[in-house]
N, C-alpha and C. Protein backbone atom coordinates (compact mmCIF):
# COMPACT_ATOMS: atom_id res chain seq x y z
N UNK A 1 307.69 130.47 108.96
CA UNK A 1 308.51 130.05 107.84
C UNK A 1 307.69 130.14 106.56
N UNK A 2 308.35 130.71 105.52
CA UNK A 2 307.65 131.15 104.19
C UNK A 2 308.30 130.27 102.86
N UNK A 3 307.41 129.64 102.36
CA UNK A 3 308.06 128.56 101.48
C UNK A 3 308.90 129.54 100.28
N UNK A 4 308.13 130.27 99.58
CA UNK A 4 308.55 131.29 99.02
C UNK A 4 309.03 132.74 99.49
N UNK A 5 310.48 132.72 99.05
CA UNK A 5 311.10 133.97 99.84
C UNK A 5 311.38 134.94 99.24
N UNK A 6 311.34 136.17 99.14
CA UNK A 6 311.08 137.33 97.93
C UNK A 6 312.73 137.05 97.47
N UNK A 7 313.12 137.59 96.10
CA UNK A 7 314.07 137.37 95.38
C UNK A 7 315.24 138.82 95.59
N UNK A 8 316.48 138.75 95.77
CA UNK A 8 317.32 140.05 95.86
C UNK A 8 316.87 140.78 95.28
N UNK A 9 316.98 140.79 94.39
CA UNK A 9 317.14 141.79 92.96
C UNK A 9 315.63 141.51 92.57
N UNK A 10 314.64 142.07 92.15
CA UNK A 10 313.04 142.13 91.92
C UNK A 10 313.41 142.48 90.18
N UNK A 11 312.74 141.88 89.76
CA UNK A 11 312.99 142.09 87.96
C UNK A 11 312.56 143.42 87.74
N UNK A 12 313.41 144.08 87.03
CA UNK A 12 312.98 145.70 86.86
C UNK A 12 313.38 146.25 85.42
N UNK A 13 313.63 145.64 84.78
CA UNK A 13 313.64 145.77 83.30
C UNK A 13 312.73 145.19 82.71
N UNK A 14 312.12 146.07 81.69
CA UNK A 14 311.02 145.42 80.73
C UNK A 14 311.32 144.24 79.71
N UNK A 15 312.33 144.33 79.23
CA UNK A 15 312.57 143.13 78.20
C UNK A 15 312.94 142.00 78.95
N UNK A 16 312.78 141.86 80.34
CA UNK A 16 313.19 140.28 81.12
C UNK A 16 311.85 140.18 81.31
N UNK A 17 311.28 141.10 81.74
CA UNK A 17 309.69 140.69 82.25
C UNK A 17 309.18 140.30 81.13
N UNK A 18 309.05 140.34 79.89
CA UNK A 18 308.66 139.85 78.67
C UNK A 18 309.21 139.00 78.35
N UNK A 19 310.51 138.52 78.29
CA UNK A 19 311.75 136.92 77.88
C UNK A 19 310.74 136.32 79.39
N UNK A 20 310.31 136.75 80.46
CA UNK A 20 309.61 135.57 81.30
C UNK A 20 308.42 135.29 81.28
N UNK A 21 307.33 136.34 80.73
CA UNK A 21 306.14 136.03 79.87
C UNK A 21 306.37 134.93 78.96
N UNK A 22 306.88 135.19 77.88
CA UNK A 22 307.19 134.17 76.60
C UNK A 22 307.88 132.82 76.85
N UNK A 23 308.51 133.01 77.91
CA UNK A 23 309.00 131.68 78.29
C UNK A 23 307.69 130.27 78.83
N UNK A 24 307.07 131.24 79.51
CA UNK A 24 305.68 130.82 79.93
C UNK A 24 305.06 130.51 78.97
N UNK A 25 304.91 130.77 77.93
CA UNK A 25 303.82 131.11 77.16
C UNK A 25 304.35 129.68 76.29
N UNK A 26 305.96 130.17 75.84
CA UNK A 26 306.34 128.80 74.88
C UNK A 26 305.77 127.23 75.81
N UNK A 27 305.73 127.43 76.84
CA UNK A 27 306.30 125.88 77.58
C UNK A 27 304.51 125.98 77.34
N UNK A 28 303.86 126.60 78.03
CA UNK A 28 302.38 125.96 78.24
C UNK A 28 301.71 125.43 76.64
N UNK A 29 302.09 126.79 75.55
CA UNK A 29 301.74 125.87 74.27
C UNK A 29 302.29 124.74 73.54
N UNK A 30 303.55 124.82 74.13
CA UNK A 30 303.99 123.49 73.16
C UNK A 30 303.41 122.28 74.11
N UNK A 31 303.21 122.47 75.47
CA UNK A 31 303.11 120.79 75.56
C UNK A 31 301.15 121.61 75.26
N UNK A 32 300.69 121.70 75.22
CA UNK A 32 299.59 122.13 74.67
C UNK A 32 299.07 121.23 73.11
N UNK A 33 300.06 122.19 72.49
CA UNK A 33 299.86 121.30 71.25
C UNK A 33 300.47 119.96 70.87
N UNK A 34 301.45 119.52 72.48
CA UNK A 34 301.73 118.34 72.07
C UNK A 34 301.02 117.53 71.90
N UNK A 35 300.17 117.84 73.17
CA UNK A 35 298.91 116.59 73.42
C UNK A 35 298.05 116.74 73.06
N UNK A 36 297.37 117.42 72.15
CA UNK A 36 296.67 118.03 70.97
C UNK A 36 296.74 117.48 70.04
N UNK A 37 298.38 117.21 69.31
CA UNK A 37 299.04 116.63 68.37
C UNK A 37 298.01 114.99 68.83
N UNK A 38 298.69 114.65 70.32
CA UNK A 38 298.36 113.73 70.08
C UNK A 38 297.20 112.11 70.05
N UNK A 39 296.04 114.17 70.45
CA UNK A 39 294.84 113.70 70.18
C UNK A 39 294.43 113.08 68.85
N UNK A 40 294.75 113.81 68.01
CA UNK A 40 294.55 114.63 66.83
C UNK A 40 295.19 112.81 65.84
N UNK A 41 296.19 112.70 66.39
CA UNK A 41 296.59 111.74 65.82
C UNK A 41 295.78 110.21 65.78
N UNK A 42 295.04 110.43 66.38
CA UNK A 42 293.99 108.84 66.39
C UNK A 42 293.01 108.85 65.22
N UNK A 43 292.97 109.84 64.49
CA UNK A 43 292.47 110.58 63.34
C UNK A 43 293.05 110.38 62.61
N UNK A 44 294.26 111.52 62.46
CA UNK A 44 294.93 111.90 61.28
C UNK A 44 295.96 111.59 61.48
N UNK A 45 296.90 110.36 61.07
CA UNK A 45 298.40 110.26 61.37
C UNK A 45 299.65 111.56 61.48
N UNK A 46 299.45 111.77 59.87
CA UNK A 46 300.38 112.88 59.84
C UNK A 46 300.02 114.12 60.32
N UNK A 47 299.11 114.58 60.53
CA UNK A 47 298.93 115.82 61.40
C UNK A 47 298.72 115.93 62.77
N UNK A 48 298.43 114.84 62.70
CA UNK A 48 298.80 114.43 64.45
C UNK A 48 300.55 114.56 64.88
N UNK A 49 300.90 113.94 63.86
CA UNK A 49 302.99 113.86 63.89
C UNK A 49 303.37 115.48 64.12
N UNK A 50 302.84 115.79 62.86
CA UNK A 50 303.39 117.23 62.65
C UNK A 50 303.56 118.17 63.68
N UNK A 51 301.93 117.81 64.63
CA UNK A 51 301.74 118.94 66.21
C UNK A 51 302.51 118.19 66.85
N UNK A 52 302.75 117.48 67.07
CA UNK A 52 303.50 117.29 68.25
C UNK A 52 305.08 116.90 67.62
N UNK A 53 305.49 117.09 67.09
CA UNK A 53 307.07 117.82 66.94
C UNK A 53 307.05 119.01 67.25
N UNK A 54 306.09 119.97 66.40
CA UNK A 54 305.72 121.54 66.80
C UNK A 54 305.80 121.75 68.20
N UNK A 55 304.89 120.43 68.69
CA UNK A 55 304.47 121.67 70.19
C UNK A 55 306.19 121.17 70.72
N UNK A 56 306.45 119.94 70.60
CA UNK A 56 307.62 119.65 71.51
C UNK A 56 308.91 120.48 71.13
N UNK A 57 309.17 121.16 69.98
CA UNK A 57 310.41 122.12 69.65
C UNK A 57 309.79 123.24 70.45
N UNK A 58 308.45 123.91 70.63
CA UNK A 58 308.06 124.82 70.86
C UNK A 58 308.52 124.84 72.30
N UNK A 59 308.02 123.86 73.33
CA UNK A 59 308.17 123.77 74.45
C UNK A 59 309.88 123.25 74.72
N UNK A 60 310.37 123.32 73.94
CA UNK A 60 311.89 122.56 74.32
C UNK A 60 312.55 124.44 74.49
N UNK A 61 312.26 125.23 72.98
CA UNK A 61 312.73 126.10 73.54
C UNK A 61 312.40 127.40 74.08
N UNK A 62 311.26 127.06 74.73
CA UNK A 62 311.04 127.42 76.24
C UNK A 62 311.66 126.91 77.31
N UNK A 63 311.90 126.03 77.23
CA UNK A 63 313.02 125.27 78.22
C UNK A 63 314.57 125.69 78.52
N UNK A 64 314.76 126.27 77.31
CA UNK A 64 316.29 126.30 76.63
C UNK A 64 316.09 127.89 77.00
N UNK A 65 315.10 128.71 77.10
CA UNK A 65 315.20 130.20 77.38
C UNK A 65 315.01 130.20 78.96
N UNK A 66 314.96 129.52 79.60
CA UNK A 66 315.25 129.39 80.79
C UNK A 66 316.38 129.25 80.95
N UNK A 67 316.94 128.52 81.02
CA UNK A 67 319.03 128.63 80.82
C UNK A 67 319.21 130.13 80.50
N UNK A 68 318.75 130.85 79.05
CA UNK A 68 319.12 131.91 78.74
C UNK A 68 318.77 132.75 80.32
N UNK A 69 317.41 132.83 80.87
CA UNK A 69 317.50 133.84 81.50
C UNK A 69 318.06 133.61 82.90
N UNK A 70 318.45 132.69 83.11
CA UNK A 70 319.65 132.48 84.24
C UNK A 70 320.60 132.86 84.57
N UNK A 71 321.53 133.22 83.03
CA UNK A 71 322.39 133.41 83.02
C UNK A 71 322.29 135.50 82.76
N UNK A 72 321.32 135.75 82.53
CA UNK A 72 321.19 137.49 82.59
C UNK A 72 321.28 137.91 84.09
N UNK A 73 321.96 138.50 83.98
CA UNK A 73 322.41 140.14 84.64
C UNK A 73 321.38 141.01 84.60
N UNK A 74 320.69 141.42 85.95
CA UNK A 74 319.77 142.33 85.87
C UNK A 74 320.42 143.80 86.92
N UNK A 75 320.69 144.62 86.13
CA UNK A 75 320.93 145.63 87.20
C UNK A 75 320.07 146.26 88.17
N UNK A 76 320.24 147.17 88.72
CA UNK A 76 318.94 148.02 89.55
C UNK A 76 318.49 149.21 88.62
């Protein structure tokens, strides 16, 4: 038994394989700079605030492009 089971359809278009790069990429930097932000903030109030709204819109829509790529249609 294999926890992970290969997927029907194997991603075969370039612009999904890149919308799933960037999706990656948004989520790991925003909470990145969330908690960055809210290092940062034991310091500097407002620039501490500032990153972590940043990272958290950043990482929200990375979140929200997940929905998007759910809902794509990948042909063969």
């Amino acid at each position: 038994m294999s926890f992970f089971k290969p997927s029907a359809e194997p991603v075969s278009n370039k612009s999904v394989a890149r919308l799933q790069a960037l999706i990656w990429i948004l989520i790991y930097g925003g909470l990145l700079t969330l908690v960055l932000g809210l290092s940062v903030q034991r310091i500097d109030d407002p620039i501490g605030w500032s990153m972590v709204v940043v990272g958290g819109i950043v990482a929200a829509v990375g979140f929200v492009l997940i929905y998007v790529r759910s809902r794509i249609n990948v042909g063969p």
